[in-house]
Each structure stands twice: as structure tokens, then as C-alpha cells.
Protein backbone atom coordinates (compact mmCIF):
# COMPACT_ATOMS: atom_id res chain seq x y z
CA UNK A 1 -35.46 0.25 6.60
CA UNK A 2 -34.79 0.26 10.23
CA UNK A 3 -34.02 3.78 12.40
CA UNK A 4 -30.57 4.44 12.85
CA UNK A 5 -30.45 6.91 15.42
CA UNK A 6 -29.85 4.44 17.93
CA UNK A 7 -27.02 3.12 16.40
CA UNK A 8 -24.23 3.56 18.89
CA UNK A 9 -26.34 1.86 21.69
CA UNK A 10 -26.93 -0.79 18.98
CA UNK A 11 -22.85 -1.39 18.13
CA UNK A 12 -22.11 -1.06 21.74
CA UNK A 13 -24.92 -3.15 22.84
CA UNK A 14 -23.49 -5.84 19.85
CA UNK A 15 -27.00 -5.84 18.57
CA UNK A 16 -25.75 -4.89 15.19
CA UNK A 17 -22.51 -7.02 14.76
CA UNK A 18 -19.29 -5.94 12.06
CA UNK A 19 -17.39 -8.48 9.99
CA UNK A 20 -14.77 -7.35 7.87
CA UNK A 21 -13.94 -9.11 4.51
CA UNK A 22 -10.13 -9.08 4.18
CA UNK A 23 -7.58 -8.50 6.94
CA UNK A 24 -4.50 -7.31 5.75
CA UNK A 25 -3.05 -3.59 5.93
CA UNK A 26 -6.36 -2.12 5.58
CA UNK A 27 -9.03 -4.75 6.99
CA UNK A 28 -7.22 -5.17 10.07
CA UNK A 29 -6.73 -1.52 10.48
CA UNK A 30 -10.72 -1.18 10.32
CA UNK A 31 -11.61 -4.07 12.30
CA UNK A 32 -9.26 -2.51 14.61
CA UNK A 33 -10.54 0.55 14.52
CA UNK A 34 -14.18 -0.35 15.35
CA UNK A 35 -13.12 -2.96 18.23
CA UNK A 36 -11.55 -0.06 20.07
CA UNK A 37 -14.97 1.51 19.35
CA UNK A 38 -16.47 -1.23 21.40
CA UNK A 39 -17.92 -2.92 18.46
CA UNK A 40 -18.23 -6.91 17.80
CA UNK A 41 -16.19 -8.12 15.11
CA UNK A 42 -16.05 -11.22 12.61
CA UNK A 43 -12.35 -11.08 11.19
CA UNK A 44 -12.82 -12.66 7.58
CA UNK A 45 -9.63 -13.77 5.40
CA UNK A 46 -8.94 -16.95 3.30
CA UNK A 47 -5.39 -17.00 4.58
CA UNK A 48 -5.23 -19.73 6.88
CA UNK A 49 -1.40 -18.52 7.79
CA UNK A 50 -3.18 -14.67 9.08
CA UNK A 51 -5.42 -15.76 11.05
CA UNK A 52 -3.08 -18.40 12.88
CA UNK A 53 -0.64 -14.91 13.48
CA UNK A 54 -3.97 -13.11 14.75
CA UNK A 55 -4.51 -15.25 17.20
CA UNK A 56 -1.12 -15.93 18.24
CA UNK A 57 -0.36 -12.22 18.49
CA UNK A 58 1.99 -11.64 15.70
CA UNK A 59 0.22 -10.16 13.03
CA UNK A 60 0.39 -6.27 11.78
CA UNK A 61 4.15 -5.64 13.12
CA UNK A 62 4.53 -2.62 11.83
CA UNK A 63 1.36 -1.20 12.97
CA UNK A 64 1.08 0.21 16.54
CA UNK A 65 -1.54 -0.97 18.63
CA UNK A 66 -3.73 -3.47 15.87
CA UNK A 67 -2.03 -6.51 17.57
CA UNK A 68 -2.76 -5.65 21.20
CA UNK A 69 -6.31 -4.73 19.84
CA UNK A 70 -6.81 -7.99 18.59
CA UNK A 71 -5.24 -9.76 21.30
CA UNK A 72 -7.38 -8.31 23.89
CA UNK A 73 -10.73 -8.84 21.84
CA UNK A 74 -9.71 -12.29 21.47
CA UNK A 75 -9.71 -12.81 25.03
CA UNK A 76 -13.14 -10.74 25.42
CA UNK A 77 -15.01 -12.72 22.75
CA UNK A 78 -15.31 -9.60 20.94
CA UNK A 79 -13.63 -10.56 17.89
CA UNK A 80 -13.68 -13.74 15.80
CA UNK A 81 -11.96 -15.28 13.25
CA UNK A 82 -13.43 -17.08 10.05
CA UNK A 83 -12.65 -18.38 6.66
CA UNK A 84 -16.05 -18.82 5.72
CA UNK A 85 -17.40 -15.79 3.89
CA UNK A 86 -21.12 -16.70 4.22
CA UNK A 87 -21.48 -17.93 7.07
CA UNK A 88 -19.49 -14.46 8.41
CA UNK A 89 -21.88 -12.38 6.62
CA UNK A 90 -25.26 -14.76 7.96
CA UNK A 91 -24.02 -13.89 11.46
CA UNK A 92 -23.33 -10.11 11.07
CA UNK A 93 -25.08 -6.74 10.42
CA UNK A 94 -22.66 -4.32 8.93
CA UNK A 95 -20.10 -5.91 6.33
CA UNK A 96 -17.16 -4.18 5.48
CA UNK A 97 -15.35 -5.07 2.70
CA UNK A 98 -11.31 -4.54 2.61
CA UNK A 99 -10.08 -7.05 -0.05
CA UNK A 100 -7.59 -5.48 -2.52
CA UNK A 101 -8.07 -5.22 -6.20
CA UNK A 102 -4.80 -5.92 -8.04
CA UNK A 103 -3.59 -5.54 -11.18
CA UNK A 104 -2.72 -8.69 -13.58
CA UNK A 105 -0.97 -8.04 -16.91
CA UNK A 106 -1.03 -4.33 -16.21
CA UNK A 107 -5.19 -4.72 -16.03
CA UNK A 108 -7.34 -4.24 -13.14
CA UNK A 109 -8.57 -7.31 -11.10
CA UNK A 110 -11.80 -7.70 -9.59
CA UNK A 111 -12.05 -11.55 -9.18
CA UNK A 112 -11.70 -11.10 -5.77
CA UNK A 113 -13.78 -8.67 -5.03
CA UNK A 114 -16.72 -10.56 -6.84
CA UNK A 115 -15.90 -13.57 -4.87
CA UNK A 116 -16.65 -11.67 -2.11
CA UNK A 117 -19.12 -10.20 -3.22
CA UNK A 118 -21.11 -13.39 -3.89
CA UNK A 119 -20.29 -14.54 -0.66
CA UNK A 120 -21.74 -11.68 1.13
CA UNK A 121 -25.19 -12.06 -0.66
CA UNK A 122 -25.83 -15.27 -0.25
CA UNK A 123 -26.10 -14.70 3.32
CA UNK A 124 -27.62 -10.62 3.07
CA UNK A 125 -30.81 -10.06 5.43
CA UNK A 126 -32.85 -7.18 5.42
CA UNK A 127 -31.58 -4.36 6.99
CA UNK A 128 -28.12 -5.03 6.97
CA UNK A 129 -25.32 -2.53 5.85
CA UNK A 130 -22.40 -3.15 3.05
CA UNK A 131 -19.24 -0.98 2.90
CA UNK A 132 -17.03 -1.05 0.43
CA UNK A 133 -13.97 0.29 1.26
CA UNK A 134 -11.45 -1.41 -1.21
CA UNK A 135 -9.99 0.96 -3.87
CA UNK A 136 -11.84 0.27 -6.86
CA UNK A 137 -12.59 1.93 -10.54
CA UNK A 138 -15.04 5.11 -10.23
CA UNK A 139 -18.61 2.78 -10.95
CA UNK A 140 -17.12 -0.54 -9.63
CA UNK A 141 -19.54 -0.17 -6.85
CA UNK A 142 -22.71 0.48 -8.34
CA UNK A 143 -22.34 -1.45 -12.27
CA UNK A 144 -20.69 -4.49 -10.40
CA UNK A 145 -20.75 -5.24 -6.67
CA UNK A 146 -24.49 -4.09 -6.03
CA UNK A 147 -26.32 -6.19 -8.93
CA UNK A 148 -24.23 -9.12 -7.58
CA UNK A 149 -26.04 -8.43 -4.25
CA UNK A 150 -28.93 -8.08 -5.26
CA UNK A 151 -29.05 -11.33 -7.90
CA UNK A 152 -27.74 -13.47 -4.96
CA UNK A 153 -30.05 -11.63 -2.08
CA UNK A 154 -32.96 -11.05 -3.94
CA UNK A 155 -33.11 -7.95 -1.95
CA UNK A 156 -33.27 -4.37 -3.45
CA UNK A 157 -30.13 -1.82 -2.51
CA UNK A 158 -31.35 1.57 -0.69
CA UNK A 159 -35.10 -0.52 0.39
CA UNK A 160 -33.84 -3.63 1.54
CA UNK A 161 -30.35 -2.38 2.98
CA UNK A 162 -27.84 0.20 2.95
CA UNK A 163 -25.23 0.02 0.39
CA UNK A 164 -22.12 3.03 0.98
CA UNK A 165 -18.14 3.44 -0.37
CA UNK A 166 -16.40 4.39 1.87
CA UNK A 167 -12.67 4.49 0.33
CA UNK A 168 -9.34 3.28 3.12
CA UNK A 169 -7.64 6.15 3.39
CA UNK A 170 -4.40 4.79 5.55
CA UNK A 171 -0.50 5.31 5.21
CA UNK A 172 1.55 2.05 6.32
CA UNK A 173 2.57 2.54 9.58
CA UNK A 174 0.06 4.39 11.21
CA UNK A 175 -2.94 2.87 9.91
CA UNK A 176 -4.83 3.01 12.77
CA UNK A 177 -4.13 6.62 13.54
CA UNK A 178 -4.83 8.07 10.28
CA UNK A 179 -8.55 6.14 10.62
CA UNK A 180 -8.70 7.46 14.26
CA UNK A 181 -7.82 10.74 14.34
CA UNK A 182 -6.25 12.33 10.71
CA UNK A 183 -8.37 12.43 8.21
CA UNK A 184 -12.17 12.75 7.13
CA UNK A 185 -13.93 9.46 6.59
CA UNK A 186 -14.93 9.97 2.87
CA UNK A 187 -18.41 8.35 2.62
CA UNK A 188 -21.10 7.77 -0.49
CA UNK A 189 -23.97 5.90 -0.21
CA UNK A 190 -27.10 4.33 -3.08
CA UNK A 191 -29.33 6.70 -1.61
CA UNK A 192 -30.06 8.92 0.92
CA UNK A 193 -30.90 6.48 3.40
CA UNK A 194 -27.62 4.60 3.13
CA UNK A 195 -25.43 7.81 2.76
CA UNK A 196 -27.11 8.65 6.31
CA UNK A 197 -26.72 5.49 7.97
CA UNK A 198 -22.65 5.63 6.23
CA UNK A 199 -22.26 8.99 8.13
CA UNK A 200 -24.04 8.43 11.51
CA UNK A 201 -21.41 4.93 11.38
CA UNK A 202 -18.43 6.34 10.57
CA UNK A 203 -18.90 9.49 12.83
CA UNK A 204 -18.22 6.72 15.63
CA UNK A 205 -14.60 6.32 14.44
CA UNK A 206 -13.26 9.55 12.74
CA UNK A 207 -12.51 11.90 15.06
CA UNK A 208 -12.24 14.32 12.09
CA UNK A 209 -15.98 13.94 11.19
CA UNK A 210 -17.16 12.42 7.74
CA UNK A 211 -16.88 14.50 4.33
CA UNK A 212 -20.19 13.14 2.15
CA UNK A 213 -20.00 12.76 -1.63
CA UNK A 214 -23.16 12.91 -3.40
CA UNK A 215 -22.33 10.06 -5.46
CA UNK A 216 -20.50 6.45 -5.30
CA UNK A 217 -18.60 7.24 -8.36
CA UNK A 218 -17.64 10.78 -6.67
CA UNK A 219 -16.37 9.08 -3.92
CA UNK A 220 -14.81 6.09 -5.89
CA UNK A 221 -12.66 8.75 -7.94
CA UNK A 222 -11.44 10.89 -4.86
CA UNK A 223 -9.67 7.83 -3.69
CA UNK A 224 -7.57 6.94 -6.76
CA UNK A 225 -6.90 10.93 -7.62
CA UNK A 226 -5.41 11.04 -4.02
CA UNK A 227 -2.73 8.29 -5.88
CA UNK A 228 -3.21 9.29 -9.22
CA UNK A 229 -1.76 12.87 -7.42
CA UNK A 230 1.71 11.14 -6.13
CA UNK A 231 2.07 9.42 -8.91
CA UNK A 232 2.58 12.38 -11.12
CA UNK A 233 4.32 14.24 -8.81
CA UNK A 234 7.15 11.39 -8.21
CA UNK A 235 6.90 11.07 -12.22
CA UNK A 236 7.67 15.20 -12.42
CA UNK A 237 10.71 14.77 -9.49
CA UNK A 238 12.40 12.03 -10.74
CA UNK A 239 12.18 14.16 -14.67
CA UNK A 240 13.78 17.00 -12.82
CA UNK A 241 16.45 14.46 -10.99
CA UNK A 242 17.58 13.32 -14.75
CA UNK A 243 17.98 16.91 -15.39
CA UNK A 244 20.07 17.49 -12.71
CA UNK A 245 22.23 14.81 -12.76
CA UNK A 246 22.97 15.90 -16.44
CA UNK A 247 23.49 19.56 -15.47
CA UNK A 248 25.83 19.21 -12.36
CA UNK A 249 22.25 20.54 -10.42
CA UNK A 250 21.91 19.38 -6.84
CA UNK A 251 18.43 18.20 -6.98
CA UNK A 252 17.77 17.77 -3.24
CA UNK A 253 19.15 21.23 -2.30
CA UNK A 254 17.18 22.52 -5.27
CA UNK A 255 14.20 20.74 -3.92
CA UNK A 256 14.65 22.31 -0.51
CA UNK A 257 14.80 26.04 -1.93
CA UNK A 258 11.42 25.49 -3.48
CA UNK A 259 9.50 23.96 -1.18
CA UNK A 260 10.07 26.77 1.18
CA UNK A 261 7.34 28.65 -0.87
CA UNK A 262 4.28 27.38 -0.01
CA UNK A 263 2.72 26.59 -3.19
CA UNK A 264 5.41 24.43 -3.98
CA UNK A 265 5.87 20.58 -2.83
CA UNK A 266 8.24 18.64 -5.13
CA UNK A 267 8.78 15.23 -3.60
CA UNK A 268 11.45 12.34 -3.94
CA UNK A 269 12.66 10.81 -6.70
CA UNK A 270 14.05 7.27 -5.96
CA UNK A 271 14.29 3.59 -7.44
CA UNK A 272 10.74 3.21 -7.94
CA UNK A 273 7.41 3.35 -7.00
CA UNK A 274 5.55 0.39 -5.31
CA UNK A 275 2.66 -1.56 -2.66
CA UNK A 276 -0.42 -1.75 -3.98
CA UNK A 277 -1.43 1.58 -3.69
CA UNK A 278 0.30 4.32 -6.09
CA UNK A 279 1.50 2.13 -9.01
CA UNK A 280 -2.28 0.41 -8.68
CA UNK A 281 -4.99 3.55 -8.52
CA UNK A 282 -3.27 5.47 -11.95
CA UNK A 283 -4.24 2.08 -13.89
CA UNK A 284 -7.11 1.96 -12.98
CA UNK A 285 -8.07 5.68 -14.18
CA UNK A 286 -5.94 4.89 -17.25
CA UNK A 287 -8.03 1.70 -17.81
CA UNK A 288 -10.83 3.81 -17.07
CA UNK A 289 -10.51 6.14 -19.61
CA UNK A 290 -9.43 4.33 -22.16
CA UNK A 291 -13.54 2.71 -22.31
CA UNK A 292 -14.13 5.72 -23.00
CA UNK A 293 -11.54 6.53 -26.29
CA UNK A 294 -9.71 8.71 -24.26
CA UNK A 295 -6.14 8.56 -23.42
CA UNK A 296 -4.62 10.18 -19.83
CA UNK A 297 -1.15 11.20 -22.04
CA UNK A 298 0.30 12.60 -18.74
CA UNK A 299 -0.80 10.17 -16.12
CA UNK A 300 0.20 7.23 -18.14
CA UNK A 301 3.87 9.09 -19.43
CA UNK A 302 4.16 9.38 -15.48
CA UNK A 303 3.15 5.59 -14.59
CA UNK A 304 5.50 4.52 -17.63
CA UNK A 305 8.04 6.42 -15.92
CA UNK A 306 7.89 5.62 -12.69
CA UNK A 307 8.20 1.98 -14.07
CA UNK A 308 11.00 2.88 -15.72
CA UNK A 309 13.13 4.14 -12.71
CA UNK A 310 14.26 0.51 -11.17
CA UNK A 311 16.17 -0.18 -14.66
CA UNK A 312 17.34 3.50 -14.92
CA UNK A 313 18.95 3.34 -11.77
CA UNK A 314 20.45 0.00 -12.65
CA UNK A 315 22.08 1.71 -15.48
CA UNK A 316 23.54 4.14 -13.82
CA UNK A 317 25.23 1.97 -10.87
CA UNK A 318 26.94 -0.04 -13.80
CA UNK A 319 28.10 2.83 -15.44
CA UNK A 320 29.66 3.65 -11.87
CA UNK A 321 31.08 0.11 -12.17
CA UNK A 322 32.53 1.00 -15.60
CA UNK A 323 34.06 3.97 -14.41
CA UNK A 324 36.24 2.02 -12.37
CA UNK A 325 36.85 -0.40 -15.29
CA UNK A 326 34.56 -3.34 -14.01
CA UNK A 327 32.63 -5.84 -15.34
CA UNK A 328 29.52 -6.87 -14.31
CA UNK A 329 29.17 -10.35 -14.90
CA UNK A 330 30.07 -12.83 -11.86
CA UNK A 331 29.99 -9.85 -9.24
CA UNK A 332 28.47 -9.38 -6.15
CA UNK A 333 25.92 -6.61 -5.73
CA UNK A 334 24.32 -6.04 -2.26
CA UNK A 335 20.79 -4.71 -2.71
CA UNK A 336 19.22 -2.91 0.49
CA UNK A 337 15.76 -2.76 1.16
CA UNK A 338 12.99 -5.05 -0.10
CA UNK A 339 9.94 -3.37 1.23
CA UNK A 340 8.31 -1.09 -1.93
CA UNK A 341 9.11 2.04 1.02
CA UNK A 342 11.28 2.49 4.14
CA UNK A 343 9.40 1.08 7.57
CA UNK A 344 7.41 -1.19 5.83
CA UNK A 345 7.51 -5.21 5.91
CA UNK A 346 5.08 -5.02 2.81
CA UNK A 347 7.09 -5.81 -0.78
CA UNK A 348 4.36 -6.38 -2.68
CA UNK A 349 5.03 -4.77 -5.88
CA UNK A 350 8.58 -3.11 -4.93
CA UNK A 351 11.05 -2.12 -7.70
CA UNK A 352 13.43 -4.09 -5.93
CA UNK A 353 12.27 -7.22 -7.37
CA UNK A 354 13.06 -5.15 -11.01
CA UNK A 355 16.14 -3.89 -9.47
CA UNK A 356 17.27 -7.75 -8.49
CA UNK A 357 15.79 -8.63 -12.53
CA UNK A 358 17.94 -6.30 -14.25
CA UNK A 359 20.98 -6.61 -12.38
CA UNK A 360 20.51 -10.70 -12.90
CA UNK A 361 20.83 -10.40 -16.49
CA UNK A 362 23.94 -8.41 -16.63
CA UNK A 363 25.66 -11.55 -14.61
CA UNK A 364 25.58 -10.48 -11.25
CA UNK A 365 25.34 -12.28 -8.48
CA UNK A 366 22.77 -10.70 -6.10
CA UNK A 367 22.20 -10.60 -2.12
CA UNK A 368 19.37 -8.49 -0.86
CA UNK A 369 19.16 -7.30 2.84
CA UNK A 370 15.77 -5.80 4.90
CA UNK A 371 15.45 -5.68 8.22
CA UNK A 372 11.48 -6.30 8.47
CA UNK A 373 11.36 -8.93 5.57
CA UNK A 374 12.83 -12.55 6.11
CA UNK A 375 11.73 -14.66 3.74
CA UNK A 376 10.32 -14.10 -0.21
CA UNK A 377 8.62 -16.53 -2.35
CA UNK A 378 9.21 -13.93 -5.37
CA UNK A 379 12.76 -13.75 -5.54
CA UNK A 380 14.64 -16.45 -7.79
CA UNK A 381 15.85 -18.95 -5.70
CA UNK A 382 19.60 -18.17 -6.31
CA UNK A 383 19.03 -15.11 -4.69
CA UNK A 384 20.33 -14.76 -0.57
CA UNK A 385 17.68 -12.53 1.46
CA UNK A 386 18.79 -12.04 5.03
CA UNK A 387 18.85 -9.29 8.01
CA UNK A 388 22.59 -9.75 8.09
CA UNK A 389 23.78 -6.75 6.66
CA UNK A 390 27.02 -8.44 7.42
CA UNK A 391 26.31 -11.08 5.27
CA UNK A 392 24.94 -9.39 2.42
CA UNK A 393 28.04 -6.86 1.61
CA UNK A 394 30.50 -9.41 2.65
CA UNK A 395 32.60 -9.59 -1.06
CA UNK A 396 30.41 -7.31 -2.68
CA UNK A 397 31.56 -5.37 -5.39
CA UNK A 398 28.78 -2.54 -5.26
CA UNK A 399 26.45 -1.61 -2.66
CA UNK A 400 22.76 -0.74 -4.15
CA UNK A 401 20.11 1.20 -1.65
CA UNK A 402 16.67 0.53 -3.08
CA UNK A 403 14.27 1.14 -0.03
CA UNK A 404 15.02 4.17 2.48
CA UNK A 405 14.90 1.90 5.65
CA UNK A 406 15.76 4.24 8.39
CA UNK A 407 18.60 1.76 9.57
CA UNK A 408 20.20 2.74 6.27
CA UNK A 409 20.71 6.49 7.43
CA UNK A 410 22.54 5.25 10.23
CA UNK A 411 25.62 3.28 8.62
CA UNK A 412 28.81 4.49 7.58
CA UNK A 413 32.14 3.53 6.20
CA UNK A 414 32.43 0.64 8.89
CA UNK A 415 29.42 -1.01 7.82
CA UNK A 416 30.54 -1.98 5.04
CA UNK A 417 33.70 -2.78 6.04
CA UNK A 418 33.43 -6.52 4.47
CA UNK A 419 33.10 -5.00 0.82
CA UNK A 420 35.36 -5.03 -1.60
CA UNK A 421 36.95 -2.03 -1.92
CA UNK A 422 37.33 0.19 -3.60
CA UNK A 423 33.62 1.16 -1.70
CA UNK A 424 31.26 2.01 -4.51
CA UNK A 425 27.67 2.69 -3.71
CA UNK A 426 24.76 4.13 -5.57
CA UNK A 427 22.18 5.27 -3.18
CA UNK A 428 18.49 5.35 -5.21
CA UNK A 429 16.92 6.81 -2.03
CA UNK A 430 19.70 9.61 -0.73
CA UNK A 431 18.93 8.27 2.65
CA UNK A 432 23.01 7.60 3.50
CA UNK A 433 24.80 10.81 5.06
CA UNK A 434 27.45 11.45 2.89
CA UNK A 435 29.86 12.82 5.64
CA UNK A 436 29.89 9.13 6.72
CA UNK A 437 31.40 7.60 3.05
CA UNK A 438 34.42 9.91 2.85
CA UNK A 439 36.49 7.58 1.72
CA UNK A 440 33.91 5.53 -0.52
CA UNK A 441 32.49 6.69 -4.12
CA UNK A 442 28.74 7.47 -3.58
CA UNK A 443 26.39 7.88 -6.58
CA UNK A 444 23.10 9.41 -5.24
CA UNK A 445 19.86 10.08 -7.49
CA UNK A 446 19.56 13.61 -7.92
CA UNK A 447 23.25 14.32 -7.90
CA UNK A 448 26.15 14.00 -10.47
């Protein structure tokens, strides 16, 4: 294959052209990333609706700077947007692909990812360069997306062109930063000459340098242990939460104590874990391994836990209603926070949706406020979504905090004032300052 070294001058030059394959939270943090660069970019997606908000400037609220990125390459004729796969990938040099892999029925789900897949081959030229960059199974890469290259291509991986992983490594929010500037850019490649080309690329981006892996599996698995990591370790803090609210234990104080050694990081219990990240890379381990006729016993106790959470909380806010001698059935409950974590505008996946589930078959009438999300095709139709907080505790019964929203550390008594009173709130994130409820009955995880 073609020299490399002059591969800057090349990208700068646009005589090697980028189009990325999926532009949500992680594709348009990468095509970002590599416009800033001074690179020329194809923006790929099937959603008709995200590439309308691209061009019209509205797209990636939450993250700083993509936006005004795209907005300004727009206007330069730097950066184009497309629905058509092939015809993206005929046009370009270096593909990357961002599409998420989901789960369906608690499996994993490639069926994207093969689309795209096929799509990219039928328009591969020698030369060229594939990234992979979605989070996928440790062999996804090599036993699925390369022979559908090369069937399609009739071109050989490694001789023909370079074929790398190089896994997302983002937190919503700051996307572009973490990319930029605060971590490694973990890259694999078929062979020596693509794991070269993958470094000498991604050394253009990552200020932090590029850590290699000697193998696409190696680097495949890195990704999902990064999850696989938080998983357990939410699994293990909401365990020790239980125990504490059984034992009279305050668990955040407790938590504080310890992590002042530095060996030690407990982190948050809470109403669940979601987004398509943490709940997603365990399964796919767990799925993994089970080929194989093993069984992960602790990282699927701590998925099955984690899943568990949404209802457990439930629970425990009615058994704070029944404390005060009320029935759930026909009451309003006002549900904060839709987004699977505070900050984001992403729900996909959020215990709030099991939250809203369980508390709908007790009887309950439910009202769910966010500040970032306005509408939701996934919540029954008799339930009221709005950015009114006003309107979503006015005659409720119980206030429920599901996602730790920074708005939500701000309100006190007052903001509630509309609720029916006595006040009762169960707080599944311990974002509320307690010194602000005196006069209200707050239930926070963690805490008896």
C-alpha cells in the first residue's frame, strides 16, 4: 500500500478525504474532532431528522463546540452531509465507522453494523483506510466486519487497505474534549501496516498520543472492561447502600471516609444504570463468554442488579407512602429526570422508563419532568413529560428524583410548593440538599 508519512499534508491538503458512518454522540464527536484538524468530512447517518438539525445548527446541545464546528464547515465546504452509505464511502479515503451496537432481548445487535458494513465495501478502493470505532464484542472486527469487506470489495485487508479498531472513548458532555486532549487514542490494526497508518492518523487528534494494542481483539476488550469496570463497581455501591439503609449506616458519609485512601473509589449508588454504554458493554462480555461454556457469575450478578435498582427504589418510595397510610392507586407521582444521567438530553435506555413502568402498575398516575428532554416516543401516552417543574408536582402526592440533573440540587421547599403536602420525596440520586426540605420527609438511597 501507499506511504503514509505524508499523511498530514495529505488530510490537510483534502487529498485523502474522512466520512464518518453514524453521527450521533460519538460520530459527531469524531467528525468533529478531525474538522477542527483541518480535515474534509462526509457526515453519514440514515436519520433524515439529524442531518436537517446539522445543518440548521441545532444538533449536539449538550456538547460544547460540535455545533459551531459543523456550522462553520458547512459554510467552508468542508463538511457534507449524506444518507447514502456507498456513495459516501466511493467519494472518501478514510471511513470511520461510529454506528452503535444495541442490545435486543438482552442480546447483542450487529444488524447495523453489517449494514454498514456492506455499504462501505461496495464502494472500498485500494488504499483506503476503515476504522471501526463502535463498541463491539472482542473478535467482532476481524470474524465479522472484515470478511464482509472483503466479499463485497474483493480486496484483501492489510494488502489492499488498512483495516484498525480504534474504540470511542468519550463521556457525554465533553465529547470532544476527552478525544482532544484526555485520553490515549487506543488503536489496533490487521497488520502492521494498518496499526501504523492507525497511529500516524490518530496522533493528528490526541493530544495524549496513541496507546497500540497488538491485537484487534486486545483492543476490542479494553473498551468494554473500561464499562464492564463501572458496572461492577455501581453493582458493589448500591450492595453496600442496601446494607446501610438496613443498618442505620450513612452510606455517603461512609463513602467519603474511604475514598480518602487512595486505593479506594466506591462510587454512587442510584435508580439505575443507563445510555448505551454501561448496561450495553457487560452483555456483551457475558454473551461472550457464555460461547465459550463459561459463565461471568459476578459481572452478570452485578448487571442483574443494577437492573434491579429502578424497581427497588420503587419499593421503597411506596413503603414511604405506606408509612403515612397511603395508597397508591389513583395518585400523582412526579418523576424528575429522564436522561439515563444528570446533563444529558440522551434517555436511551434510562431506568426512568422502569421507574415510570413500575409505578404504572401500582395505579399511579405519573408526570415526568427534564429540563433537556421535551418530547418521548417511549413513554405511554398517558404519561405528561414537560420542563415545567411547576406543572409536574402540581397535586402530586410524592416527588421521585431519578436522574441527578444539576437543576435538582438547586430546589428547595418552595419548589414544590404546589404538592400535596404532607411533602414526601425519595431522592434515588442524593442530589437534593437536605437543609433545604426541613419541613418535608426525604427518603435518600444510602440512608435510613
Amino acid at each position: 500500500m501507499s506511504d503514509h508519512k505524508n499523511l498530514r499534508s495529505l488530510i490537510l491538503n483534502h487529498k485523502k478525504i474522512f466520512s464518518v458512518y453514524g453521527l450521533g454522540n460519538v460520530g459527531g464527536s469524531l467528525a468533529a474532532a478531525w474538522l477542527r484538524a483541518g480535515a474534509k468530512v462526509i457526515g453519514v447517518d440514515i436519520s433524515k431528522k439529524l442531518l436537517s438539525e446539522i445543518k440548521s445548527g441545532t444538533s449536539h446541545k449538550k456538547e460544547p463546540f460540535i455545533s459551531e464546528t459543523f456550522a462553520k464547515a458547512l459554510k467552508n465546504n468542508t463538511l457534507s452531509l449524506t444518507s447514502n452509505g456507498v456513495a459516501a464511502t466511493q467519494q472518501s479515503d478514510i471511513k470511520i465507522v461510529s454506528v452503535p451496537v444495541s442490545l435486543k432481548n438482552n442480546k447483542i445487535n450487529l444488524k447495523i453494523l453489517i449494514s454498514v458494513s456492506e455499504n462501505i465495501a461496495k464502494g472500498l478502493k485500494k488504499d483506503d483506510a476503515v476504522l471501526i470505532s463502535s463498541s463491539i464484542p472482542p473478535g467482532t472486527a476481524e470474524k465479522v466486519v472484515l470478511p464482509i469487506l472483503e466479499k463485497y470489495s474483493k480486496l484483501k485487508g492489510e494488502r489492499d487497505f488498512y483495516f484498525i479498531y480504534n474504540p470511542e472513548r468519550i463521556y457525554e458532555g465533553r465529547a470532544l474534549e476527552d478525544i482532544e486532549f484526555n485520553y490515549p487514542a487506543i488503536v489496533s490494526g490487521l497488520g502492521k501496516k494498518s496499526l501504523e497508518f492507525g497511529e500516524e492518523l490518530l496522533k493528528l487528534i490526541s493530544k495524549k498520543g496513541v496507546l497500540r494494542m497488538s491485537s484487534l481483539a486486545n483492543a476490542e476488550a479494553e473498551k468494554l472492561f473500561e464499562g464492564v469496570y463501572r458496572d461492577v463497581n455501581i453493582a458493589l455501591a448500591n450492595e453496600l447502600a442496601d446494607f446501610c439503609e438496613k443498618t442505620g449506616v450513612n452510606y455517603w458519609e461512609a463513602k467519603k471516609g474511604a475514598n480518602s485512601q487512595p486505593f479506594c473509589h466506591l462510587h454512587n449508588p442510584g435508580t439505575g444504570v443507563g445510555g448505551l454504554c454501561i448496561p450495553v458493554y457487560p452483555r456483551m462480555i457475558i454473551e461472550a463468554s457464555s460461547k465459550l461454556g463459561k459463565y461471568l457469575k459476578m459481572i452478570e450478578f452485578a448487571r442483574k442488579r443494577n437492573d434491579f435498582m429502578p424497581k427497588k427504589c420503587v419499593n421503597d418510595s411506596l413503603n414511604l407512602l405506606a408509612k403515612y397510610k397511603i395508597k397508591p392507586k389513583g395518585i400523582k407521582i412526579a418523576v424528575l429526570g429522564l436522561g439515563f444521567r444528570g446533563e444529558v438530553s440522551d434517555s436511551r435506555l434510562s431506568p426512568t422508563y422502569t421507574v415510570v413502568k413500575e409505578f404504572l402498575k401500582k395505579g399511579c398516575k405519573i408526570a415526568v419532568h427534564d429540563p433537556f428532554i421535551l418530547e418521548d416516543d417511549l413513554l405511554p401516552s398517558t404519561v405528561h413529560l414537560s420542563s415545567d417543574l411547576n406543572s409536574v408536582v402540581d397535586k402530586a402526592t410524592l416527588v421521585f428524583i431519578s436522574s441527578d440533573h444539576k437543576l435538582y440540587s438547586k430546589l428547595d421547599s418552595k419548589s414544590f410548593a404546589k404538592a400535596r403536602k404532607p411533602l414526601l420525596i425519595f431522592d434515588g440520586r442524593n442530589i437534593l440538599n437536605r437543609n433545604n426540605f426541613k419541613n418535608a420527609f426525604l427518603l435518600t438511597i444510602g440512608m435510613r
